[in-house]
Protein backbone atom coordinates (compact mmCIF):
# COMPACT_ATOMS: atom_id res chain seq x y z
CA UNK A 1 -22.75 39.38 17.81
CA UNK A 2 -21.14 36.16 17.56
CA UNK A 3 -17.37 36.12 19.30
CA UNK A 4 -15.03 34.00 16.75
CA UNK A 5 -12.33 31.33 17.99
CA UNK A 6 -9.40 29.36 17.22
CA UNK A 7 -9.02 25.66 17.69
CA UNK A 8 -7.60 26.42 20.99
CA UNK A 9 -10.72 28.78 22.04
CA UNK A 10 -9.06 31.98 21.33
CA UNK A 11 -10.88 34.72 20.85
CA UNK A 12 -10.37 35.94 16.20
CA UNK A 13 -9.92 39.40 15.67
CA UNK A 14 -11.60 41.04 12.84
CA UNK A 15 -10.08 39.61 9.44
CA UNK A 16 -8.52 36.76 11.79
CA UNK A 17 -9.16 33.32 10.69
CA UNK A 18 -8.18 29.60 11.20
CA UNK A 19 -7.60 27.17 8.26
CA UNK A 20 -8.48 23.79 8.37
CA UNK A 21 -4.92 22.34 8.40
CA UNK A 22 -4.12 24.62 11.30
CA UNK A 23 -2.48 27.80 9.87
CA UNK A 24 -3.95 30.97 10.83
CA UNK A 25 -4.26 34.21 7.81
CA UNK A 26 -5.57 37.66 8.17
CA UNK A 27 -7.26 39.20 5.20
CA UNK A 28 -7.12 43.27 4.88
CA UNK A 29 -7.33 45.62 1.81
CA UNK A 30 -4.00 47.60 1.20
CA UNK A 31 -3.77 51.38 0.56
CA UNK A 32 -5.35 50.92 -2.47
CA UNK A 33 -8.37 49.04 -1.78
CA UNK A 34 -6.88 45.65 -3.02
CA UNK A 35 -7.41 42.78 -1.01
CA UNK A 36 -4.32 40.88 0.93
CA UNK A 37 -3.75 37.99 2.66
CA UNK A 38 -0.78 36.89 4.96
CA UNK A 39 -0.41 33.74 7.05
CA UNK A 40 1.49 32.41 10.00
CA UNK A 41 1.41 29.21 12.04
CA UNK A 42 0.61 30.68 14.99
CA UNK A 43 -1.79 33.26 16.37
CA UNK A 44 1.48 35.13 17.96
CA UNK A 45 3.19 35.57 14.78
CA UNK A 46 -0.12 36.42 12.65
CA UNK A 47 -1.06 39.59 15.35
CA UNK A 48 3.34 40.43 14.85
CA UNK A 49 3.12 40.47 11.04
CA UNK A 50 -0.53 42.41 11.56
CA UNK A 51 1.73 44.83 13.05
CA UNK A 52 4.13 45.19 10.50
CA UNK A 53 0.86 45.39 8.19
CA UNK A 54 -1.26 47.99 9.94
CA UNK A 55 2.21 50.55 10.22
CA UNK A 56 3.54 49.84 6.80
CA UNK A 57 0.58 49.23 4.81
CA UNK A 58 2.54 46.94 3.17
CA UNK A 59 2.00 43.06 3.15
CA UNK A 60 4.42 41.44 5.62
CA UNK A 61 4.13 37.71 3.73
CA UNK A 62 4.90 39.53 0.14
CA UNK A 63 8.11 41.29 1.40
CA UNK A 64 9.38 37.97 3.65
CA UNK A 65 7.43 35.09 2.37
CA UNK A 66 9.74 32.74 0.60
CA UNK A 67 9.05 29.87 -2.00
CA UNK A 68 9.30 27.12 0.48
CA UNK A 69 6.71 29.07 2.75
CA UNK A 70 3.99 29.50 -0.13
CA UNK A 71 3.98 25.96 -0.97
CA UNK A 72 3.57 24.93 2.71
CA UNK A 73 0.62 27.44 2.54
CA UNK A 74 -0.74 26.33 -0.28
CA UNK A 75 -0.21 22.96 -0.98
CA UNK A 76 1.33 20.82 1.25
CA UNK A 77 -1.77 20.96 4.21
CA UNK A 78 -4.66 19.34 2.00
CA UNK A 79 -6.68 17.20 4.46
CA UNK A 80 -7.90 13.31 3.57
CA UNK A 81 -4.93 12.54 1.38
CA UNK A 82 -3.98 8.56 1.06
CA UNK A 83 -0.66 7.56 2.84
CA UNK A 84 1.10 7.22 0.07
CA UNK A 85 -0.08 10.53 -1.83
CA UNK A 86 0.69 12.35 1.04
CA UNK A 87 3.97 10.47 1.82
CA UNK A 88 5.17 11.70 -2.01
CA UNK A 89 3.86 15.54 -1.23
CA UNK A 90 6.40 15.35 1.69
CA UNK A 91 8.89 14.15 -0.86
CA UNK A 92 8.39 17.03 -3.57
CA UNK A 93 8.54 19.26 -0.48
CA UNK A 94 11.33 18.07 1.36
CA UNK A 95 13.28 18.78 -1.74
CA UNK A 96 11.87 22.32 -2.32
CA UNK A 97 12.81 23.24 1.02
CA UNK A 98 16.47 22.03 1.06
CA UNK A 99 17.06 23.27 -2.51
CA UNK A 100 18.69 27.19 -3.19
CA UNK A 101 15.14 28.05 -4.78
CA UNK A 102 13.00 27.06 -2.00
CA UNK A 103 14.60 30.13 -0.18
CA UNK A 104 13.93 32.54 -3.09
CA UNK A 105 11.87 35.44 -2.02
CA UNK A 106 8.03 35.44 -4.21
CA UNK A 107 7.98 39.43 -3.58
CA UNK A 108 9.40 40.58 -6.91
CA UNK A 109 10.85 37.07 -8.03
CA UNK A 110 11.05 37.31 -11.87
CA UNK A 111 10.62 34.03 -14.40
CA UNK A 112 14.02 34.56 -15.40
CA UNK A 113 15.09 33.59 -12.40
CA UNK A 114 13.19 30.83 -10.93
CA UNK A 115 14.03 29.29 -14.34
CA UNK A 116 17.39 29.29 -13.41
CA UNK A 117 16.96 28.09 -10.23
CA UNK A 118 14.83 25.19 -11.66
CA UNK A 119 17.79 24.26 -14.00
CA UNK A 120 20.21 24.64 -11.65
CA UNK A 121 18.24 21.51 -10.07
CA UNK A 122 19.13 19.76 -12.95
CA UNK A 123 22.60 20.97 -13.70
CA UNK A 124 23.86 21.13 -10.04
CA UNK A 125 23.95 19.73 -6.22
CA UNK A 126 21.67 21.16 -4.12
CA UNK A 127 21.86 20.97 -0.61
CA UNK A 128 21.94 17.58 1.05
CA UNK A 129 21.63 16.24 -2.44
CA UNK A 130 25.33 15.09 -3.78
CA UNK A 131 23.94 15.36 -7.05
CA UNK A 132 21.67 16.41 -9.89
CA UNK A 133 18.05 15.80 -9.89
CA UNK A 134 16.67 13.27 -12.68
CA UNK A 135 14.02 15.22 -14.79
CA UNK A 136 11.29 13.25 -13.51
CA UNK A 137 11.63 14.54 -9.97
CA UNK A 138 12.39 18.19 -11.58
CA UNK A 139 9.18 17.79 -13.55
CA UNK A 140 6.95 17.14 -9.85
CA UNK A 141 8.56 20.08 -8.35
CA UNK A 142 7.94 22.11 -11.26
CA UNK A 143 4.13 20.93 -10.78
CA UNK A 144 4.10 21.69 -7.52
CA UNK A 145 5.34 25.15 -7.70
CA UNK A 146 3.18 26.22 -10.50
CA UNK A 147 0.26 24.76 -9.27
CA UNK A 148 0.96 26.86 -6.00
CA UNK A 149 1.79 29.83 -7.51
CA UNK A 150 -1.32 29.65 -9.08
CA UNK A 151 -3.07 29.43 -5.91
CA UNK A 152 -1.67 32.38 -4.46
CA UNK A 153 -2.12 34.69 -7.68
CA UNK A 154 -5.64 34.08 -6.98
CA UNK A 155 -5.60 34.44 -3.58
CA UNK A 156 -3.95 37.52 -4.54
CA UNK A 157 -1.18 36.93 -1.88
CA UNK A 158 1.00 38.25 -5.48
CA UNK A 159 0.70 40.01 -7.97
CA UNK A 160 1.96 38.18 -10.71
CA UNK A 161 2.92 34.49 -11.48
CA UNK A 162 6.40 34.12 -11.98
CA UNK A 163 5.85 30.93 -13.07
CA UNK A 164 3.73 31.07 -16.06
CA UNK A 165 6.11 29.51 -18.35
CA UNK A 166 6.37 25.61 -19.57
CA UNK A 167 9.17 23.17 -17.99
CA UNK A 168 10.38 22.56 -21.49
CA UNK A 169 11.00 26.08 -21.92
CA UNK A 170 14.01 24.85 -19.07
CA UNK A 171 14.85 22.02 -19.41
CA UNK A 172 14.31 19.62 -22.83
CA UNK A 173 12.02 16.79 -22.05
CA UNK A 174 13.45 13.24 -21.19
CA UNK A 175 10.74 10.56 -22.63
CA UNK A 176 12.16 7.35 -22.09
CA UNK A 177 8.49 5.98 -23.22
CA UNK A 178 7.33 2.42 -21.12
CA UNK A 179 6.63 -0.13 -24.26
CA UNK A 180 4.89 -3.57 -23.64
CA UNK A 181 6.26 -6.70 -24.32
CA UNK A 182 5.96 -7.95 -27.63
CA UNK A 183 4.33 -11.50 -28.09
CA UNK A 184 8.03 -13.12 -28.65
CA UNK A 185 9.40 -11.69 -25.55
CA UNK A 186 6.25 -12.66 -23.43
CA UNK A 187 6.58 -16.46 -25.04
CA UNK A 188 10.30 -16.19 -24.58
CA UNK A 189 10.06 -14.85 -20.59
CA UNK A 190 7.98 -17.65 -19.63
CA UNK A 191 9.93 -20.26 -21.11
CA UNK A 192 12.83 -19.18 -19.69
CA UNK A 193 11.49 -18.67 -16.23
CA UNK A 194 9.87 -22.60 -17.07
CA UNK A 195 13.21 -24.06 -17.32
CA UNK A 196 15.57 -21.73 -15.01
CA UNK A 197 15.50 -23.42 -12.03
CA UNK A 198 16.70 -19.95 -10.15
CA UNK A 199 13.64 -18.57 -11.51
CA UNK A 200 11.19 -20.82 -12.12
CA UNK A 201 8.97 -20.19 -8.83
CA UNK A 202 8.59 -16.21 -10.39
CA UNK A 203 6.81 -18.00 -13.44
CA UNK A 204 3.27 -18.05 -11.89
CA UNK A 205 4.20 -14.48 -10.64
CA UNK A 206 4.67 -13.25 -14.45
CA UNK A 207 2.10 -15.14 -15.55
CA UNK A 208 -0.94 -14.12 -13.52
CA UNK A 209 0.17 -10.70 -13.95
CA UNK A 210 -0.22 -10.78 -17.83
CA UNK A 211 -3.20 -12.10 -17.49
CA UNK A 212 -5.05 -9.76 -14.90
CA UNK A 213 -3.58 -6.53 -15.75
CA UNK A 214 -3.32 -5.42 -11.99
CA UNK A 215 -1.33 -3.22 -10.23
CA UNK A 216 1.73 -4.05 -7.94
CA UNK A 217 -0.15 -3.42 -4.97
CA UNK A 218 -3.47 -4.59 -6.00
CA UNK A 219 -1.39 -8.41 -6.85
CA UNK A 220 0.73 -8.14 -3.47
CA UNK A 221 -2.50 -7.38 -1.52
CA UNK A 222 -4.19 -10.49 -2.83
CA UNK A 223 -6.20 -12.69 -0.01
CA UNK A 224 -7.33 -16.32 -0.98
CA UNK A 225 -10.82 -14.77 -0.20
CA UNK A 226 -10.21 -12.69 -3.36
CA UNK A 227 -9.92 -15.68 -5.66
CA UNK A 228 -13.34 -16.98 -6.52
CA UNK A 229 -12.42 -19.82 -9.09
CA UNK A 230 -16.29 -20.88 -9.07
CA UNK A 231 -17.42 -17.79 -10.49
CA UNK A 232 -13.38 -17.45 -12.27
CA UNK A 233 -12.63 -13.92 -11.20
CA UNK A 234 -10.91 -11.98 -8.47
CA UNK A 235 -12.32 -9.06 -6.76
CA UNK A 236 -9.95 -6.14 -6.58
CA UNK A 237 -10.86 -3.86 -3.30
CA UNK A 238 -7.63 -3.27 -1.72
CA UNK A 239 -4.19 -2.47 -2.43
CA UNK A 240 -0.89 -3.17 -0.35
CA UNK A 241 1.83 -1.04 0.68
CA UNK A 242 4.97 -0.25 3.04
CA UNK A 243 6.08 2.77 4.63
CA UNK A 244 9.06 3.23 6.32
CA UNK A 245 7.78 3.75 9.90
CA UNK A 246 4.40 1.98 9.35
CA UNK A 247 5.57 -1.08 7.66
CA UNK A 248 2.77 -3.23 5.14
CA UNK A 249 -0.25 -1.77 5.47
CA UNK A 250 -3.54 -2.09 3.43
CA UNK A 251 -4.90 0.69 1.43
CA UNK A 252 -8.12 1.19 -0.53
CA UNK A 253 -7.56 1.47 -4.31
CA UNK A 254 -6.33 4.02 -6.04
CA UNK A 255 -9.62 5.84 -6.98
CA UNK A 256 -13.62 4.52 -6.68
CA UNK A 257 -12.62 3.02 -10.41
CA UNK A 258 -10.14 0.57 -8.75
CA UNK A 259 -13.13 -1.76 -7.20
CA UNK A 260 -13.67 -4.18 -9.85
CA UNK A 261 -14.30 -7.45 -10.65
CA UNK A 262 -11.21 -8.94 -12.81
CA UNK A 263 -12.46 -11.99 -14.91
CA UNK A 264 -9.84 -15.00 -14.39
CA UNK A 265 -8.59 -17.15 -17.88
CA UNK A 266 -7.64 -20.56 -17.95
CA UNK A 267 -3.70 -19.08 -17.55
CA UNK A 268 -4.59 -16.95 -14.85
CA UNK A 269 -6.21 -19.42 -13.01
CA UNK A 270 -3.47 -21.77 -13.37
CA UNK A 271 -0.94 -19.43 -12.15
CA UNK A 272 -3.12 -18.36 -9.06
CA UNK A 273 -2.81 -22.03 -7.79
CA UNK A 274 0.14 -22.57 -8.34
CA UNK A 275 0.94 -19.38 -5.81
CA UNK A 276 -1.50 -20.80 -3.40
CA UNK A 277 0.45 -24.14 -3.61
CA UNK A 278 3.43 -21.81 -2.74
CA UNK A 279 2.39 -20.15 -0.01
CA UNK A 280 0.84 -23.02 1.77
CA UNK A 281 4.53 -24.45 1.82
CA UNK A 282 5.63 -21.39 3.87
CA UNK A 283 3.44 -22.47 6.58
CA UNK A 284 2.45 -18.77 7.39
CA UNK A 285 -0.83 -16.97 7.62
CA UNK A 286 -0.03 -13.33 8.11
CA UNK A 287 -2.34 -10.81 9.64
CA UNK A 288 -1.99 -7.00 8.58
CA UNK A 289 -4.81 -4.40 9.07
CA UNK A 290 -7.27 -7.08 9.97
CA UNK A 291 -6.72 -8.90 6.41
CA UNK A 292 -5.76 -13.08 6.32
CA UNK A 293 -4.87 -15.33 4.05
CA UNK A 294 -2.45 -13.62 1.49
CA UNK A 295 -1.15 -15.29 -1.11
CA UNK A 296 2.41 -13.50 -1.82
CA UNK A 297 4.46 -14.84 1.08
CA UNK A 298 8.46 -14.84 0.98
CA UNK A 299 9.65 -18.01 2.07
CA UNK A 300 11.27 -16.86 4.95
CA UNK A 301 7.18 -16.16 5.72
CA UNK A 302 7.02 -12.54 5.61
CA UNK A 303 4.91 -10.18 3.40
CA UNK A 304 6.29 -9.75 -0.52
CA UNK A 305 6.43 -5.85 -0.85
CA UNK A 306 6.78 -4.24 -3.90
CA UNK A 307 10.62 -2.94 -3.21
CA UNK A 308 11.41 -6.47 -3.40
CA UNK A 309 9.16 -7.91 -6.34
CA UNK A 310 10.66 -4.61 -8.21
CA UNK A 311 14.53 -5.97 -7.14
CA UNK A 312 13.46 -9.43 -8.45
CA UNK A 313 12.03 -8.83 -11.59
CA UNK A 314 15.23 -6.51 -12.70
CA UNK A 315 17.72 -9.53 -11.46
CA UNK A 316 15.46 -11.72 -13.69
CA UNK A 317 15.35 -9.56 -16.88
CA UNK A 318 19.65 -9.34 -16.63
CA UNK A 319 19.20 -12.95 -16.71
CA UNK A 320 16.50 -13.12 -19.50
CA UNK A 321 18.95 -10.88 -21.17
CA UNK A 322 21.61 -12.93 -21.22
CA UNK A 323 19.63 -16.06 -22.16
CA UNK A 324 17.90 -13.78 -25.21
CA UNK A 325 20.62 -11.56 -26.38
CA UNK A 326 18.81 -11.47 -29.81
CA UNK A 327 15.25 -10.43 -28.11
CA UNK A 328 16.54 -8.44 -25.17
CA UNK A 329 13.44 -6.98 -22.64
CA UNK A 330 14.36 -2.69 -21.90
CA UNK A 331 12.07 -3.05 -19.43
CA UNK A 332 10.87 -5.60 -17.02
CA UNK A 333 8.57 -4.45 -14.05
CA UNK A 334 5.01 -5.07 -12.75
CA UNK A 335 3.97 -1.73 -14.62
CA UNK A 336 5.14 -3.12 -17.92
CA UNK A 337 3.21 -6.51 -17.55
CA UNK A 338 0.00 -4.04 -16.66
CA UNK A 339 0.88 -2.26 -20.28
CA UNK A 340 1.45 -5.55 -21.90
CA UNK A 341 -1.71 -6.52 -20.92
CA UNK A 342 -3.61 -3.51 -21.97
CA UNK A 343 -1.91 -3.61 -24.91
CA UNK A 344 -2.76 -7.38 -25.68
CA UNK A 345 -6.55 -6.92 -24.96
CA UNK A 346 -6.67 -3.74 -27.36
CA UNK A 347 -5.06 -5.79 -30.13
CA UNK A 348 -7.68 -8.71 -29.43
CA UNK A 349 -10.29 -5.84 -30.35
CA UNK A 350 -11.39 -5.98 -26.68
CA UNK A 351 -14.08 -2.84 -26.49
CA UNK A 352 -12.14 0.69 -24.65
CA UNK A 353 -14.86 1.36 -22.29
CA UNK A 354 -14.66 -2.64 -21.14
CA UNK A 355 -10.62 -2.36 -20.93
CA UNK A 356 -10.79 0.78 -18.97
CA UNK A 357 -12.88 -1.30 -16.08
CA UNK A 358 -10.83 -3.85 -16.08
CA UNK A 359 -7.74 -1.72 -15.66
CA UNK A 360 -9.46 0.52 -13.27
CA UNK A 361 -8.57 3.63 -14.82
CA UNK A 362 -10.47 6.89 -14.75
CA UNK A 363 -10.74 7.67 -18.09
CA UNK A 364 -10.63 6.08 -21.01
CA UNK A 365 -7.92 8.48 -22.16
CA UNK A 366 -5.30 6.72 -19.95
CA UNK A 367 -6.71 2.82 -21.27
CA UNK A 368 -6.08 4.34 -24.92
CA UNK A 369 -3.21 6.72 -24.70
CA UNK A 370 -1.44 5.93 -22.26
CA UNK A 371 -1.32 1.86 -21.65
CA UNK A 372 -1.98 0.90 -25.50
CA UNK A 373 0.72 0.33 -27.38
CA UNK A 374 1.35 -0.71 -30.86
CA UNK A 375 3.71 -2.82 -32.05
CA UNK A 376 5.67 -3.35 -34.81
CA UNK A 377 4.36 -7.28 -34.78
CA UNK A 378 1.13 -6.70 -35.10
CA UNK A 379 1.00 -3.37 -37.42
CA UNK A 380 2.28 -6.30 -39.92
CA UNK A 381 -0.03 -8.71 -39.04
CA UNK A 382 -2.87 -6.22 -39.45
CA UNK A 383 -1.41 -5.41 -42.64
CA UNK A 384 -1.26 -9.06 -44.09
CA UNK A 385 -4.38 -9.45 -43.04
CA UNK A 386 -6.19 -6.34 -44.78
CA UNK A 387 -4.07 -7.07 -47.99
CA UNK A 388 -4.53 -10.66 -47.99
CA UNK A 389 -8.69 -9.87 -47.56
């Protein structure tokens, strides 16, 4: 008979097991034959809640488990997650545990209340939070709770889901919907970062950016061994970003449809020079993860993140703003120049399936849906031109 252990080489009593992420559970079937699970994060505690289990016949986790406990369980512990995927878990939560609702008890919790305790997010302080949470951040704890709750239904650690029930039934939805530029404003943006002089070294920034389509990270991770203007493209197999504790750092894309081969135009090629020409002024060659040779250097010589391209391009649309009261931008971000872009391409009658590989998305839902946008512009023009025909 083969003698089970932990991690640590202790010896598993029957129903005793070790997850992957470290936590130990104990499976058993209750007085009435249904099957339970509990879980601890240590061997001690498991055997103490066994205890509890074996003289009760009740499950310890279902009278004493609490919200914030499940989703540590559950969801919190996945292995092989990116930095920054796992970074944002910690985020969700972080806020779970300090909020009133992350100490709600799951044995017996009704919808009724964890609704209220998911609007109280939004109407009140919780915790070290002076203030209301913004629906967005509601809407990823919301996930993250039904998505765990979930789990643990089927796990059969409850015995209903408490959470079967839609966010909007809470809270009414908050769309504030991201809308590309329209052709005036892009033609208007790059004039006036032309002939600002504040502004003007953004304008091969901008430009290359409306061209390619890529991401924040995917631009700001850019090597000069990217940039092929032989062959006129740029090959897209990394991505920067910047932790707190860790600083830059390089990270693979975002999925296996990130690698890609974007093709360069005249524009884009133009701008990419013209950032090379930049960066060569700096005088510095940075070195992070084992990458040379980027092109997005501050002139003070250190790494441009994407906290401080965000700050820059909202200073720049106030100013744009001010220049073009009449043709105002709501907008103004790295994201919106990737929807402009998609948006553009689609209008040229550039093929989906063609647009989604140059984008790098995963389905050609998200190219369509999600990052094509119509415009009032060029619903006329298509109109004209169909009536005129």
């Amino acid at each position: 008979m083969t003698i089970r252990k932990d991690k640590k080489g202790k010896k598993l009593l029957t129903g005793e097991s070790q997850r992957k992420d470290g936590r130990y559970m104990y499976r058993y079937a209750d007085r009435s034959g249904k099957r339970k699970t509990i879980y601890a994060n240590s061997l001690e505690e498991l055997r103490e809640k066994e205890q509890i289990v074996n003289k009760k016949g009740v499950s310890a986790d279902n009278e004493n488990m609490t919200i914030v406990d499940m989703v540590e369980s559950y969801y919190f512990l996945k292995p092989n997650l990116k930095t920054t995927t796992a970074r944002n878990n910690q985020t969700i939560f972080n806020i779970i545990k300090h909020a009133d609702l992350g100490e709600m008890f799951v044995h017996d919790l009704k919808p009724i209340d964890l609704k209220k305790a998911i609007k109280d997010l939004y109407t009140k302080p919780q915790g070290e939070h002076h203030r209301p949470y913004s629906y967005g951040t509601i809407s990823k704890v919301y996930g993250v709770i039904k998505h765990t709750f979930v789990l643990a239904t089927e796990d059969e650690a409850i015995k209903k889901n408490p959470c079967n029930f839609a966010l909007s039934d809470v809270i009414k939805p908050e769309r504030k919907e991201k809308t590309a530029l329209t052709r005036s404003q892009q033609a208007n943006l790059l004039r006036f970062l032309q002939e600002n002089p504040r502004f003007h070294k953004f304008y091969p920034t901008v430009l290359f950016l409306l061209e390619t389509g890529l991401r924040s990270g995917e631009f700001l991770g850019l090597t000069q061994k990217d940039l092929d203007f032989t062959q006129r493209t740029v090959t897209i197999d990394h991505q920067l970003q910047k932790d707190r504790r860790r600083g830059p750092y390089i990270e693979t894309p975002k999925s296996v449809k990130g690698y890609r081969t974007v093709p360069l135009s005249d524009r884009a090629i133009i701008a990419a020079k013209e950032l090379l020409r930049q960066k060569q002024e700096t005088g510095k060659d940075l070195i992070i993860d084992g990458r040379t040779g980027f092109i997005n250097v501050t002139s003070r010589g250190k790494i441009l993140v994407n906290s401080v391209l965000g700050h820059k391009f909202y200073v720049i649309q106030q100013a744009y703003n001010e220049a073009y009261p009449n043709d105002k931008i709501e907008q103004l971000s790295p994201h919106i120049l990737r929807h402009t872009f998609c948006t553009n391409m689609l209008q040229r009658g550039m093929n989906p399936k063609a647009l989604q590989y140059l984008m790098g998305h995963s389905s050609l839902e998200m190219t369509v849906n999600h990052y094509g946008h119509e415009t009032a512009e060029h619903a006329k023009e298509e109109f004209d031109r169909i009536m005129g025909s």
